[in-house]
Protein backbone atom coordinates (compact mmCIF):
# COMPACT_ATOMS: atom_id res chain seq x y z
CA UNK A 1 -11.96 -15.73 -15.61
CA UNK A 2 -9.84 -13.32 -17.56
CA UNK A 3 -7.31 -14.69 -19.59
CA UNK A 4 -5.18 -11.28 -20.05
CA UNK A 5 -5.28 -7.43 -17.52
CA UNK A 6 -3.17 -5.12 -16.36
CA UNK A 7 -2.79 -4.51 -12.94
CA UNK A 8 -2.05 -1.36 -10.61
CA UNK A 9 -0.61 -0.98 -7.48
CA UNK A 10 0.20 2.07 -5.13
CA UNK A 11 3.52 1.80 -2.76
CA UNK A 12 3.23 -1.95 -1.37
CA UNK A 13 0.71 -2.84 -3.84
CA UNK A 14 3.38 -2.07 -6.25
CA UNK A 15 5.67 -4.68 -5.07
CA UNK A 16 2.46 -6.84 -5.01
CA UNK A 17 1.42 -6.62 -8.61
CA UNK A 18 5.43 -7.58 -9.35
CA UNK A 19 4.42 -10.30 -7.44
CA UNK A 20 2.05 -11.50 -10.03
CA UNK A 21 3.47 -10.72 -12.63
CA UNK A 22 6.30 -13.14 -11.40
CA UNK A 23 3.32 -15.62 -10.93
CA UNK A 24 1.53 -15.15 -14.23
CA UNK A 25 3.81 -13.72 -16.47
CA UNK A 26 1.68 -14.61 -19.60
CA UNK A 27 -1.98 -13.14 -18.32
CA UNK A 28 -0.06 -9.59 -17.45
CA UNK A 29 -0.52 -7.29 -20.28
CA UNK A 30 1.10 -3.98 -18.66
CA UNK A 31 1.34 -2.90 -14.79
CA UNK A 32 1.44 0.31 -13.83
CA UNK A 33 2.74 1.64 -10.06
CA UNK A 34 2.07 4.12 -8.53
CA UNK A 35 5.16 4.94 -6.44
CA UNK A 36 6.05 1.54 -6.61
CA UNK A 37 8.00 -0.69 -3.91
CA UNK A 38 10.72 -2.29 -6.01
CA UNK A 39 10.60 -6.18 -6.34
CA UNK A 40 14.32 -6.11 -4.45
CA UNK A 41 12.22 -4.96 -1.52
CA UNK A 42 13.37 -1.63 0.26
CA UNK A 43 15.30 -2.02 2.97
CA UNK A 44 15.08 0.96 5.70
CA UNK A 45 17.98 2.38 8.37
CA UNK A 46 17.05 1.26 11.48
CA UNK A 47 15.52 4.51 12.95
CA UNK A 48 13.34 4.34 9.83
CA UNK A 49 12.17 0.82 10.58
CA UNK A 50 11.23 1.46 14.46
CA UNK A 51 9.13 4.33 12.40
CA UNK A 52 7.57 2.38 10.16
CA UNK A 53 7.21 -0.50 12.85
CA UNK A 54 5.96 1.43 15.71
CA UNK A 55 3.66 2.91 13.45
CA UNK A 56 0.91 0.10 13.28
CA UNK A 57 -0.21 1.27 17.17
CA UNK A 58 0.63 4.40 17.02
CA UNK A 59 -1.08 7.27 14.86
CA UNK A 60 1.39 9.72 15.44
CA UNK A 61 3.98 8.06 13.32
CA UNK A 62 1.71 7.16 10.56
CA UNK A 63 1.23 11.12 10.47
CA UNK A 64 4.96 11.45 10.48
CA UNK A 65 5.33 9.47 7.58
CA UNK A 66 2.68 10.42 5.63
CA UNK A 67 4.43 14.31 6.15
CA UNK A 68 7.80 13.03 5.35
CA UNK A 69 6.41 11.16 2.12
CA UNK A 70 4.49 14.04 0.95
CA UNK A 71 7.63 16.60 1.09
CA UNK A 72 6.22 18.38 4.02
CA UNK A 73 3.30 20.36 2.20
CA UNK A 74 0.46 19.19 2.72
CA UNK A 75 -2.25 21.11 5.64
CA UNK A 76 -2.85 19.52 9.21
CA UNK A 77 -6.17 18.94 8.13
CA UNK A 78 -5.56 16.22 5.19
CA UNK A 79 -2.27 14.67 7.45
CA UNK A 80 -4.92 14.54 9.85
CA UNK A 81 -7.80 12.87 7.68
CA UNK A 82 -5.27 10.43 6.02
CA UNK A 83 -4.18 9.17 9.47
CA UNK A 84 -7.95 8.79 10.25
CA UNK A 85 -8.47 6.56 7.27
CA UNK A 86 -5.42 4.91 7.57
CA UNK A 87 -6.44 3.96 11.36
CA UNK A 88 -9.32 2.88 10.21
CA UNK A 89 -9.09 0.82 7.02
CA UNK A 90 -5.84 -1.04 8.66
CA UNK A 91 -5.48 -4.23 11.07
CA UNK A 92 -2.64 -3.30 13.38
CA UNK A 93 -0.76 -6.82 13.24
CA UNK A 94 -1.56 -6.60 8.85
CA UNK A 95 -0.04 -3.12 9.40
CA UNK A 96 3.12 -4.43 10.53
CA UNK A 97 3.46 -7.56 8.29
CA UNK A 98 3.47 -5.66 5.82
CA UNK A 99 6.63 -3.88 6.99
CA UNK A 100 8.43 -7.05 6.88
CA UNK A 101 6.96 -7.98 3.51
CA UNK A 102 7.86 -4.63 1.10
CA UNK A 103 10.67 -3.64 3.42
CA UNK A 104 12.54 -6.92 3.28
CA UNK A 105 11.64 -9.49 0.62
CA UNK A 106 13.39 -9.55 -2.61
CA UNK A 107 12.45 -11.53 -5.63
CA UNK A 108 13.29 -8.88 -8.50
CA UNK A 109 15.64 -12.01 -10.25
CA UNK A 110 11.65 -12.94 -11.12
CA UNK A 111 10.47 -10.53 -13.21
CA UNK A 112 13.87 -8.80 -14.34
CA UNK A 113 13.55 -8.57 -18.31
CA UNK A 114 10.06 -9.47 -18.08
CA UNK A 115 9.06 -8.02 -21.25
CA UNK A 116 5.76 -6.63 -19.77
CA UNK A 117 5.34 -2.92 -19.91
CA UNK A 118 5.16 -1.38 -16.95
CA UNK A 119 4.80 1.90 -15.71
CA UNK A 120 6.26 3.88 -12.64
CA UNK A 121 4.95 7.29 -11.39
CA UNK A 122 6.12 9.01 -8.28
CA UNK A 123 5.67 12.06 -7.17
CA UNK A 124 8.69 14.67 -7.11
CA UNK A 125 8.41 15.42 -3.18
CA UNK A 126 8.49 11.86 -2.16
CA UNK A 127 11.90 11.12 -0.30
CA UNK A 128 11.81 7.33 -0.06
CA UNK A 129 10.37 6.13 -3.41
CA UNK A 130 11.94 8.82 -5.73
CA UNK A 131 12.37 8.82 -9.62
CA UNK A 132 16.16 7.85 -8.57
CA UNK A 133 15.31 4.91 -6.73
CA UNK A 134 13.08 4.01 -9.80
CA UNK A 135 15.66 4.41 -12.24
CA UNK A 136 17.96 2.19 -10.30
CA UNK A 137 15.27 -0.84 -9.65
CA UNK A 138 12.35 -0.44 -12.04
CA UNK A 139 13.79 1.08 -15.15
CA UNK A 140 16.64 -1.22 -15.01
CA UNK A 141 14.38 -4.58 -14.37
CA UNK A 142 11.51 -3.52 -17.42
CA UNK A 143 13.10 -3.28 -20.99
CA UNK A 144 9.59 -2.13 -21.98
CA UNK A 145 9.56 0.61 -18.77
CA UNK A 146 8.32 4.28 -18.44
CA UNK A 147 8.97 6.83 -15.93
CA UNK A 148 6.59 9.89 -14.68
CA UNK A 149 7.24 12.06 -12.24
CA UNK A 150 4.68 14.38 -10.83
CA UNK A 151 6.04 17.51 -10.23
CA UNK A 152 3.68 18.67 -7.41
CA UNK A 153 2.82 15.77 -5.58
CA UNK A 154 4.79 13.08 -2.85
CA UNK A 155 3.65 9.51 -2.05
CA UNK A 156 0.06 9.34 -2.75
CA UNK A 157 -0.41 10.79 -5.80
CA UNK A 158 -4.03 9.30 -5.62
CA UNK A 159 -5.12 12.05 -3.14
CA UNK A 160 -2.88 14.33 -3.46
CA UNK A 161 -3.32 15.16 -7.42
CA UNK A 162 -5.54 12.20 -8.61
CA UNK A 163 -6.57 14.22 -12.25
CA UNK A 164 -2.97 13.94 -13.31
CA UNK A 165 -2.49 10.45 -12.02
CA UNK A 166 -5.69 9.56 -13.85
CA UNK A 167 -4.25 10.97 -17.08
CA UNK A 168 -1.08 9.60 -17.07
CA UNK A 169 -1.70 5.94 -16.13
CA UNK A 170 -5.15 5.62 -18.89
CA UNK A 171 -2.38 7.05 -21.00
CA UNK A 172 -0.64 4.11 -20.40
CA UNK A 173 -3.53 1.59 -20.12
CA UNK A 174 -4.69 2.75 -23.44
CA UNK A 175 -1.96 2.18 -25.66
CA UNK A 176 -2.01 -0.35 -27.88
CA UNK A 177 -5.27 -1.45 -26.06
CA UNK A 178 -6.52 -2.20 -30.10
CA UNK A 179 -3.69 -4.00 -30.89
């Protein structure tokens, strides 16, 4: 029932809330992602993709990637605990359809110059959706974009250094929330 929002999305879910934004273009008031997957998809070298594939049975390469995306910082204990949840809160075969989904679809034609604004914050040890890659997708697609990098922080931002996460994106949310 409401008429206007603003959405977030983390990784995938940032190529989701594109999504409808591309859908509903005149209910979105501002998205925000949080080490967003660019509408134009993002399209992985093949050894990358048998990662990322293989990784929906098999726990060890979840905990590959969640190392790689994180810069290579972070203790055994919390690689270990995100695998754990990720294993748990995850379908194997909605694990992999994903893949297909962020890795390969593009549809940024629909919501480049969308006049929405919309947020993108990475974090500054995260390899594969870097402040570069948003500059070249998200920043170019948004006249109305920002761009925050967290300095200490890789892919999930969320656990990794949620109080400056939560700063900068009800930063974000807030403005012009009077108007």
């Amino acid at each position: 029932g409401w008429e206007r929002f603003s959405l977030i999305g983390h990784s995938m879910g940032g190529s989701v809330i594109q999504r409808a934004l591309a859908a509903a273009p005149e209910r979105v008031r501002r998205i925000a992602g949080v080490s967003p997957v660019p509408a134009s998809g993002l399209p992985l070298p093949p050894e990358q993709w048998e990662l990322f594939a293989a990784a929906a049975h098999t726990p060890r390469n979840r905990r590959v990637i969640l190392d790689t995306t994180t810069g290579g910082r972070r203790p055994a204990a919390w690689l270990d605990r995100m695998v754990s949840r990720s294993v748990a809160c995850s379908e194997a075969k909605a694990f992999r359809a994903w893949l297909d989904s962020w890795a390969g679809e593009d549809f940024h034609e629909e919501i480049e110059g969308s006049p929405v604004p919309a947020l993108a914050v990475v974090g500054a040890l995260d390899p594969a959706l870097s402040a570069d890659v948003q500059r070249a997708t998200w920043m170019r697609w948004y006249p109305r974009a920002e761009l925050v990098e967290l300095p200490s922080c890789g892919h999930y931002a969320m656990d990794e250094t949620p109080l400056d996460l939560i700063r900068v994106v009800e930063d974000f949310l807030r403005a012009d929330a009077g108007a």
